[in-house]
N, C-alpha and C. Protein backbone atom coordinates (compact mmCIF):
# COMPACT_ATOMS: atom_id res chain seq x y z
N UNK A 1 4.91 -23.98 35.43
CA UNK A 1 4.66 -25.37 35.74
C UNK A 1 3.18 -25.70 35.61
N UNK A 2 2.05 -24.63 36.02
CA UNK A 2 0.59 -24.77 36.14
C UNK A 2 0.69 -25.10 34.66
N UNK A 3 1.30 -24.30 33.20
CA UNK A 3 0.79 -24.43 32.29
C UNK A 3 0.77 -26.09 31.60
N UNK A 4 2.11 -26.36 32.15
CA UNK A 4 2.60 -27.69 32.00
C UNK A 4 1.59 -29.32 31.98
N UNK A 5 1.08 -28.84 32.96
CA UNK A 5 -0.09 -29.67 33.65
C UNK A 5 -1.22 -29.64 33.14
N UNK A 6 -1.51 -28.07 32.66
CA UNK A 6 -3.00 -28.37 32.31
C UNK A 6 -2.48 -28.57 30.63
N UNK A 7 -1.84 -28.73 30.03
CA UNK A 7 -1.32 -29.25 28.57
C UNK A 7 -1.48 -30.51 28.91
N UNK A 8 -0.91 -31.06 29.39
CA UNK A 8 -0.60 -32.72 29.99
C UNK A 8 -2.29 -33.23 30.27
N UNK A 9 -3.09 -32.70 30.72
CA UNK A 9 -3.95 -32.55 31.10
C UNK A 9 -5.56 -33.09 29.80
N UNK A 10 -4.89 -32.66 28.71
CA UNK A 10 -5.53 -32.00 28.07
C UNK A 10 -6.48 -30.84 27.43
N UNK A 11 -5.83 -29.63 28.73
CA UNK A 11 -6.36 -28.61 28.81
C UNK A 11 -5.80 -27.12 28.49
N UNK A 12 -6.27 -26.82 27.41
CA UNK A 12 -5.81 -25.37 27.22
C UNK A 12 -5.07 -24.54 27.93
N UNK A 13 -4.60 -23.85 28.14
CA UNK A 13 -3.62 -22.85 29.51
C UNK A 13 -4.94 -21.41 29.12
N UNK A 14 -5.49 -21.07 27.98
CA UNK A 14 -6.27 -20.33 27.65
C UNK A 14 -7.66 -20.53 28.35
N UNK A 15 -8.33 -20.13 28.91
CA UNK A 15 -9.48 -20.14 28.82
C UNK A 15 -10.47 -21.67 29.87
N UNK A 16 -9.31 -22.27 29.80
CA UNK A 16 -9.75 -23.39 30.50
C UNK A 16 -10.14 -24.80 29.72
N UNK A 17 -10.45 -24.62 28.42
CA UNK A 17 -11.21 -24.74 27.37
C UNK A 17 -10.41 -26.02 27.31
N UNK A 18 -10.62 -27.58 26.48
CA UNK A 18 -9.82 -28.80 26.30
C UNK A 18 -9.92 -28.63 24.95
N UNK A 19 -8.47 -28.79 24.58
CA UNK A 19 -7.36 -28.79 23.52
C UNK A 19 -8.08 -29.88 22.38
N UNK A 20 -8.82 -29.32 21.19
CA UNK A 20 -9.21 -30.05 20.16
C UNK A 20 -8.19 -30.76 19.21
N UNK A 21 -7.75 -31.63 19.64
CA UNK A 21 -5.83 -32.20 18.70
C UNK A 21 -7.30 -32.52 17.55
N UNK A 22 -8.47 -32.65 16.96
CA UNK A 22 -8.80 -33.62 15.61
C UNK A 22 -8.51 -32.48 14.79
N UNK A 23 -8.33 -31.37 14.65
CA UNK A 23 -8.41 -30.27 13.46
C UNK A 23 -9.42 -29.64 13.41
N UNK A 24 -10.75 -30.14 13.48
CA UNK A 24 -12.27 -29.62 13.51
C UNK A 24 -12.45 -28.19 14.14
N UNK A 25 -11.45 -27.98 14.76
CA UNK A 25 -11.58 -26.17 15.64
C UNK A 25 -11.05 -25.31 14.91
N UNK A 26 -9.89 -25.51 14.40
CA UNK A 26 -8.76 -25.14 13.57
C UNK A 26 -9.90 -23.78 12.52
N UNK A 27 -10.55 -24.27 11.66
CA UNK A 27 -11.54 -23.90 10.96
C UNK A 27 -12.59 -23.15 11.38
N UNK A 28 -12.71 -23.63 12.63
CA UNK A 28 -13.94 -22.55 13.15
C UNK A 28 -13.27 -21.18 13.99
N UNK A 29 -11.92 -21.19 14.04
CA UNK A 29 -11.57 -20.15 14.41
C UNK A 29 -11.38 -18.86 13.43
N UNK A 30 -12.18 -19.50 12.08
CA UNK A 30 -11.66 -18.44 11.03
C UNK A 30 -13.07 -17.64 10.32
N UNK A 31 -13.86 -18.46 11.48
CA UNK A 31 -15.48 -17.96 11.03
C UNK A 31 -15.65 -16.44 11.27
N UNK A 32 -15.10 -15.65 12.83
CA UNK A 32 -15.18 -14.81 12.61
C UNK A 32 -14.53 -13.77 11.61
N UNK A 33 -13.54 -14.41 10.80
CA UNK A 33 -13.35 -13.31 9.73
C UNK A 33 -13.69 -13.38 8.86
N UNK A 34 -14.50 -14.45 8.56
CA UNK A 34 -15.26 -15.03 7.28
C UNK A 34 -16.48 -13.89 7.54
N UNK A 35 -17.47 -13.90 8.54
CA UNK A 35 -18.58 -13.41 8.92
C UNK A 35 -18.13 -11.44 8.63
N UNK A 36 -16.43 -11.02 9.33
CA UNK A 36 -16.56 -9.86 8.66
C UNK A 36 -16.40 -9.61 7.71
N UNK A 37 -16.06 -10.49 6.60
CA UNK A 37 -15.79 -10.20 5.11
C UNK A 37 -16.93 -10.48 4.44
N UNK A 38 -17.75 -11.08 4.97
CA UNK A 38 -19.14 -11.05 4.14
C UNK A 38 -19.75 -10.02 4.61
N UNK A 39 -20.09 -9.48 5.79
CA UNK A 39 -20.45 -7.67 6.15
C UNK A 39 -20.16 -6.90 5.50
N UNK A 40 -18.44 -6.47 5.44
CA UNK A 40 -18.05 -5.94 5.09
C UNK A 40 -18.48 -5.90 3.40
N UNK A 41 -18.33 -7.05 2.66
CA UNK A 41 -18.72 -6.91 1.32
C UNK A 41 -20.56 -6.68 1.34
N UNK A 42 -20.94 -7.15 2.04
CA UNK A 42 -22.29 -6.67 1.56
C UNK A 42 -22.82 -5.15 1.96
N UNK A 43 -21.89 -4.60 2.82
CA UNK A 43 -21.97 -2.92 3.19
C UNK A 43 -21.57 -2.23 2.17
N UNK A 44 -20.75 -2.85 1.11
CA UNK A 44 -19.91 -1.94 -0.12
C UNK A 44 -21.16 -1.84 -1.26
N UNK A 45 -21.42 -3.32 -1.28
CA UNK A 45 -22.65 -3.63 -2.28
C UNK A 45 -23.75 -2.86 -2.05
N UNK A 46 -24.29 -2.71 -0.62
CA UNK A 46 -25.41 -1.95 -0.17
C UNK A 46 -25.15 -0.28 -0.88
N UNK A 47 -24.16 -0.05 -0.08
CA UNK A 47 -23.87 1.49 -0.36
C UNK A 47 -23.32 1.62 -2.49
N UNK A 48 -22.58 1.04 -2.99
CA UNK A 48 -23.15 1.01 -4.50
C UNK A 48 -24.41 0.99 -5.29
N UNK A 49 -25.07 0.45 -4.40
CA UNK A 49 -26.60 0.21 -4.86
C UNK A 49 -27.55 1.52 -4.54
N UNK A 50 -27.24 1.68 -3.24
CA UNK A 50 -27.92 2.91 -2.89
C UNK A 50 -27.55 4.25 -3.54
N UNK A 51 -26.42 4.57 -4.11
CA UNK A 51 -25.50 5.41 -5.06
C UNK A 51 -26.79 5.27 -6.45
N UNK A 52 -26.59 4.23 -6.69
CA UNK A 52 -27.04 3.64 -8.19
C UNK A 52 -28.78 4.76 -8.07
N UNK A 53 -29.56 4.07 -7.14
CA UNK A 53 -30.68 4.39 -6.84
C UNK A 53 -30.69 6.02 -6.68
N UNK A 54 -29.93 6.30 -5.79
CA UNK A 54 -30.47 7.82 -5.46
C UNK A 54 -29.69 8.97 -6.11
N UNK A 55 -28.87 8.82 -7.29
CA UNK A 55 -28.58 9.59 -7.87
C UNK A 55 -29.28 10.06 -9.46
N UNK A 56 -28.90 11.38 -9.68
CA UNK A 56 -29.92 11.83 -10.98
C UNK A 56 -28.96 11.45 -12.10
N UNK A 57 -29.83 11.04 -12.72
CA UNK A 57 -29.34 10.49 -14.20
C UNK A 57 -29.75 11.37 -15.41
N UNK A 58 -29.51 12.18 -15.97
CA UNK A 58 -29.94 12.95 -17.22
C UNK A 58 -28.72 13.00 -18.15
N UNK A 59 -28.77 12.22 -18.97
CA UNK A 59 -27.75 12.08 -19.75
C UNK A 59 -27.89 12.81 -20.92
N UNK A 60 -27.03 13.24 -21.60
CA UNK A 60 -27.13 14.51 -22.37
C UNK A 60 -26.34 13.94 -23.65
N UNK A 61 -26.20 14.31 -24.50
CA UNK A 61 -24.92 14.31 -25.84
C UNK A 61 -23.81 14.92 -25.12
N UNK A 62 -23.48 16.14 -24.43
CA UNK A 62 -22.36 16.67 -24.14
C UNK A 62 -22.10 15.66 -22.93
N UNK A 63 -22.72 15.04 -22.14
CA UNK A 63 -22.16 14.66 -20.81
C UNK A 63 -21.23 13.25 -21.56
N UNK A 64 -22.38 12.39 -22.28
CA UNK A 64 -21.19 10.98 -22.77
C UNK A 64 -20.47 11.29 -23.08
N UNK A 65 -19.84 12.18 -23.59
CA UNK A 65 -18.60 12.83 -24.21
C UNK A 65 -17.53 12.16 -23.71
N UNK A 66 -16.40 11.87 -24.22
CA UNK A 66 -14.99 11.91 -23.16
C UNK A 66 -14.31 12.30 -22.40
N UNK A 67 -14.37 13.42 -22.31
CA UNK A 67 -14.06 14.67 -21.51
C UNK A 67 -14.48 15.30 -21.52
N UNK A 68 -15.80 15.84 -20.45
CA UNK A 68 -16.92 16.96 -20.40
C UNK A 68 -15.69 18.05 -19.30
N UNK A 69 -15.53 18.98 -20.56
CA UNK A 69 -14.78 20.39 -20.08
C UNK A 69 -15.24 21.20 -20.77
N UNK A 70 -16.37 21.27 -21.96
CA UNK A 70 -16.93 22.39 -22.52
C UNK A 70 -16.29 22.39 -23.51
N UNK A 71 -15.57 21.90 -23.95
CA UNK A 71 -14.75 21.71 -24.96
C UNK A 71 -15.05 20.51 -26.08
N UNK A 72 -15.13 20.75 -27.41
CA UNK A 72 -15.69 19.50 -28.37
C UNK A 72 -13.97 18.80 -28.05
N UNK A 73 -14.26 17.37 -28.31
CA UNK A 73 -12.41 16.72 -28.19
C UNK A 73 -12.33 16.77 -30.22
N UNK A 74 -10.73 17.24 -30.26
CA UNK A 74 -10.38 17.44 -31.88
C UNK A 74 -9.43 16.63 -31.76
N UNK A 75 -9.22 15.61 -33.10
CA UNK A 75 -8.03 15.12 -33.29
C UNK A 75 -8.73 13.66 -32.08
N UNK A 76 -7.23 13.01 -32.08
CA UNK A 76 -7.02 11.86 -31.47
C UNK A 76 -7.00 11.64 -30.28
N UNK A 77 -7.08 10.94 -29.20
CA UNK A 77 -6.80 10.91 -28.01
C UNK A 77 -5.42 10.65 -27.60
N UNK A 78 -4.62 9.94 -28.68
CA UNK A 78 -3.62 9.50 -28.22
C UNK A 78 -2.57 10.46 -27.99
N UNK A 79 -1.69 11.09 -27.18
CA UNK A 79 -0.77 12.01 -27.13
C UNK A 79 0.84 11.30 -26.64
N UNK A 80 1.75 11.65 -27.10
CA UNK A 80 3.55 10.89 -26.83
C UNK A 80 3.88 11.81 -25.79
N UNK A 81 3.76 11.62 -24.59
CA UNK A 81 5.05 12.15 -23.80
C UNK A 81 6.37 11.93 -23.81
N UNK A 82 7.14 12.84 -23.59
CA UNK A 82 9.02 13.01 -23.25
C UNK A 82 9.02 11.70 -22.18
N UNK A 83 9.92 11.30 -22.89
CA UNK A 83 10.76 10.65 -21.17
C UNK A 83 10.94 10.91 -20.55
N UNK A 84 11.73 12.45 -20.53
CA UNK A 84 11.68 13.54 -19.34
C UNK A 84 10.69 13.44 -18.02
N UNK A 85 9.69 13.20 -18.64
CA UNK A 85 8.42 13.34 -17.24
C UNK A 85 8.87 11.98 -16.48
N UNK A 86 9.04 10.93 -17.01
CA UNK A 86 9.02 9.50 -16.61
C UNK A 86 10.19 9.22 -15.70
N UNK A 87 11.31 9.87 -16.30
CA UNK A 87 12.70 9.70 -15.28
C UNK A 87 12.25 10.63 -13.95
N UNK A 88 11.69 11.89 -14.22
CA UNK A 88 11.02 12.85 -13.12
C UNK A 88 10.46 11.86 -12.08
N UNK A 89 9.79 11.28 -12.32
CA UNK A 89 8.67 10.33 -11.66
C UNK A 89 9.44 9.51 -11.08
N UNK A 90 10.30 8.56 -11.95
CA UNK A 90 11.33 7.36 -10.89
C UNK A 90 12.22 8.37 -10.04
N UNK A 91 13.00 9.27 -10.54
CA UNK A 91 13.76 9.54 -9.22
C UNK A 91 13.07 10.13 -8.08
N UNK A 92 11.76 10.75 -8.29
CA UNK A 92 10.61 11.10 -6.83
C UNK A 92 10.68 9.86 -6.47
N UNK A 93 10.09 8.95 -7.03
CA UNK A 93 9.77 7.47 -6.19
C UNK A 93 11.31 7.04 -5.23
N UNK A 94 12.29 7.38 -6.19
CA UNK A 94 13.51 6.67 -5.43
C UNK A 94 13.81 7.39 -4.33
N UNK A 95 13.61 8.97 -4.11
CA UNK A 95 14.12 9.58 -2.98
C UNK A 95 12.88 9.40 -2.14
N UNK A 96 11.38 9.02 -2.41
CA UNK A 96 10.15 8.67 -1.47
C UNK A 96 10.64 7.59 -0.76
N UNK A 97 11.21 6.41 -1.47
CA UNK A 97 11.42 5.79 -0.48
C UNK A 97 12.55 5.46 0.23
N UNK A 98 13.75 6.59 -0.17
CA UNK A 98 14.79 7.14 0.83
C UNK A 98 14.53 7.44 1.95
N UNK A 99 13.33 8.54 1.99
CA UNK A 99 12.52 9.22 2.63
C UNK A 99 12.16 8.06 3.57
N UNK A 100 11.70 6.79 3.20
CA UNK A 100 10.90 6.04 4.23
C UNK A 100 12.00 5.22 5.09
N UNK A 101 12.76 5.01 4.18
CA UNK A 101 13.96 4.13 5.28
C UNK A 101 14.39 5.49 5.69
N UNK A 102 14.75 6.26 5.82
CA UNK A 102 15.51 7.41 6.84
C UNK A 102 14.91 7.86 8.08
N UNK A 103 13.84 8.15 7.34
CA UNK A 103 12.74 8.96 8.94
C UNK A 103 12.83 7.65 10.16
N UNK A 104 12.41 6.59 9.80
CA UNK A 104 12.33 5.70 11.13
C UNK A 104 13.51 5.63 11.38
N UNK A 105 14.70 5.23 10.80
CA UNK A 105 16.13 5.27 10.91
C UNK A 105 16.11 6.23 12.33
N UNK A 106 16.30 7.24 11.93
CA UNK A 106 16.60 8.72 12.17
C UNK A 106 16.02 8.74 13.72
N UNK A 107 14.89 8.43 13.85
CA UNK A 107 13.86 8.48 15.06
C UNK A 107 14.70 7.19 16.43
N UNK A 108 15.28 5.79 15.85
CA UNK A 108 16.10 5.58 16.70
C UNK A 108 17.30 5.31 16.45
N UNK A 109 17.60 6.04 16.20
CA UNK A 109 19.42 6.14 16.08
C UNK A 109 20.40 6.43 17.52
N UNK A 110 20.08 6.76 18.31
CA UNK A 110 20.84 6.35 19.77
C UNK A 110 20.96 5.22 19.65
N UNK A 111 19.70 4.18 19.46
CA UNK A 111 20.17 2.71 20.26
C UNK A 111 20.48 2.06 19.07
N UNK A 112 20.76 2.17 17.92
CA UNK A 112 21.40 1.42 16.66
C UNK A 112 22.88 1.27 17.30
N UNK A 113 23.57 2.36 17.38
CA UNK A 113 25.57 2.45 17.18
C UNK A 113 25.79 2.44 15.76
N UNK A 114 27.14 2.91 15.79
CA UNK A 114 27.95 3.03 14.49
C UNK A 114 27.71 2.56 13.92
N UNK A 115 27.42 0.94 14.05
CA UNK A 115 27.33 -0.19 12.67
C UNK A 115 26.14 0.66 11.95
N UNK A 116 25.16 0.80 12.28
CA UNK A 116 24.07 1.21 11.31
C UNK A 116 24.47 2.82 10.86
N UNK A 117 25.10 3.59 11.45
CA UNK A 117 25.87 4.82 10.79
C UNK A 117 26.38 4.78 9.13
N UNK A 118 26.85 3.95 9.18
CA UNK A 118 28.10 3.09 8.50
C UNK A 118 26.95 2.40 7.18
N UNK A 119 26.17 1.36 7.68
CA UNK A 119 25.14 1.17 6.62
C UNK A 119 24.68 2.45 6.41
N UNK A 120 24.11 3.38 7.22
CA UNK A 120 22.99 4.31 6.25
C UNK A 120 24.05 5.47 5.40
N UNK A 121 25.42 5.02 5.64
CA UNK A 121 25.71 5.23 4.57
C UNK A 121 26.00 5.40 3.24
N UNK A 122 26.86 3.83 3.52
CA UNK A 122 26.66 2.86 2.23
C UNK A 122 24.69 3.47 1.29
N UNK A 123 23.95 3.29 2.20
CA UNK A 123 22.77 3.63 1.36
C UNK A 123 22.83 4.86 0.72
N UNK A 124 23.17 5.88 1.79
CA UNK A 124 22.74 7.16 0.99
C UNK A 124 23.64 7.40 0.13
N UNK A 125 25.02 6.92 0.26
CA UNK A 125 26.04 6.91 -1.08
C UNK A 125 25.32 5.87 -2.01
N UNK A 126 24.66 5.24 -1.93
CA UNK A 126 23.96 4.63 -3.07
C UNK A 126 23.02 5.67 -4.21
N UNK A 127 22.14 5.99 -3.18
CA UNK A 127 21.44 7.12 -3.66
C UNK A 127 22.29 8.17 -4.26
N UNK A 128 23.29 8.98 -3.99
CA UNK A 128 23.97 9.80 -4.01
C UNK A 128 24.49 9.86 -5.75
N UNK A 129 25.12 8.67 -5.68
CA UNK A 129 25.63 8.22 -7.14
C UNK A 129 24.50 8.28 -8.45
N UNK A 130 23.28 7.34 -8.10
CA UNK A 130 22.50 7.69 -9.02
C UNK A 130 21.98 9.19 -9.15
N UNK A 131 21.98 10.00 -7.99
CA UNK A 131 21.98 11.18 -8.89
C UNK A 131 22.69 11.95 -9.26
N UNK A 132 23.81 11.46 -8.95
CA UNK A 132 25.10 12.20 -10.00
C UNK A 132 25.14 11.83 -11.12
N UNK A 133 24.65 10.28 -11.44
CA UNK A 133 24.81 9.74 -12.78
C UNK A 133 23.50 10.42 -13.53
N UNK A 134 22.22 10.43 -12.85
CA UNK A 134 21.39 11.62 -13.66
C UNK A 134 21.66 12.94 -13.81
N UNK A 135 22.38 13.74 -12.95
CA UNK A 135 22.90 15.04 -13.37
C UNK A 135 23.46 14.62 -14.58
N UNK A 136 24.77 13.93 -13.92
CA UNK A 136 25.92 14.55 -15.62
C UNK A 136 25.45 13.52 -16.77
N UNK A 137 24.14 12.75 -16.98
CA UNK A 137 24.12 12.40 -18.14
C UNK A 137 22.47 13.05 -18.77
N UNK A 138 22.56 14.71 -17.69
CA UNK A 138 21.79 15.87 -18.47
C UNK A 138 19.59 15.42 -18.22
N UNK A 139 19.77 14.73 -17.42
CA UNK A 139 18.58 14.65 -17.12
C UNK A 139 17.73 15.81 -16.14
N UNK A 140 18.74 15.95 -15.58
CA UNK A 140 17.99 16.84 -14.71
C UNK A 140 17.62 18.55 -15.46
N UNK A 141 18.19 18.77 -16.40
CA UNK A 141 17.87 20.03 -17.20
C UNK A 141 16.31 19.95 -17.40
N UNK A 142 15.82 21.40 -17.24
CA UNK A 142 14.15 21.42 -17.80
C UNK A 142 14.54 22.23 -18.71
N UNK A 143 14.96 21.54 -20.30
CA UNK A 143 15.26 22.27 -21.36
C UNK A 143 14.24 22.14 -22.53
């Protein structure tokens, strides 16, 4: 009821402070993150700069190189990978983020009930299928 009153009032329930209805506050409540994003960017800039400054520069023929491994580069840069690697890669990603809906799942599963049993099924039979459909259509071989 106190809060009621001091609204009615024209007074904040916060702080005591009277309720700016023109908009004019609205904006200044965003100064302090304005003020850390300009810190923050000028701490990145500082520390790049200071990088720039205090590191040794002796540049060599072998260092511009493309790949300084001691090695002259022969031939092209461009190389074709297998698809093989690429399907490798999506199904990690797909069971990573199996991985992420399960673990929290998993952690409260007392107070879910059956219904969510039942979904994290349906899911993991989701999952399940696509990698049956990559087994038997021979992906998974390292041939």
């Amino acid at each position: 009821m106190a809060s009621w009153s001091l609204r009615l009032r024209g007074r904040s329930p916060r702080l005591g402070r009277v309720a700016d209805n023109s908009g004019a506050g609205y904006m200044g409540d965003y100064l302090p993150l304005l003020a850390i994003l300009v810190i923050g960017s000028l701490l990145v800039l500082s520390m790049f700069a200071g990088n720039r400054l205090l590191r040794p520069s002796h540049p060599t023929p072998e260092k511009l190189l493309s790949y300084e491994c001691g090695v002259d580069p022969v031939g092209e840069g461009w190389a074709q990978s297998h698809v093989r690697y690429y399907v490798y890669a999506y199904l990690y990603v797909i069971f990573a983020v199996d991985a992420v809906f399960l673990f929290p799942w998993a952690t409260v599963f007392g107070d879910l009930g059956w219904l969510s049993v039942a979904e994290m099924g349906v899911f993991i039979g989701f999952i399940a299928v696509g990698l049956m459909y990559a087994w038997r259509k021979g992906v998974l071989t390292w041939t």
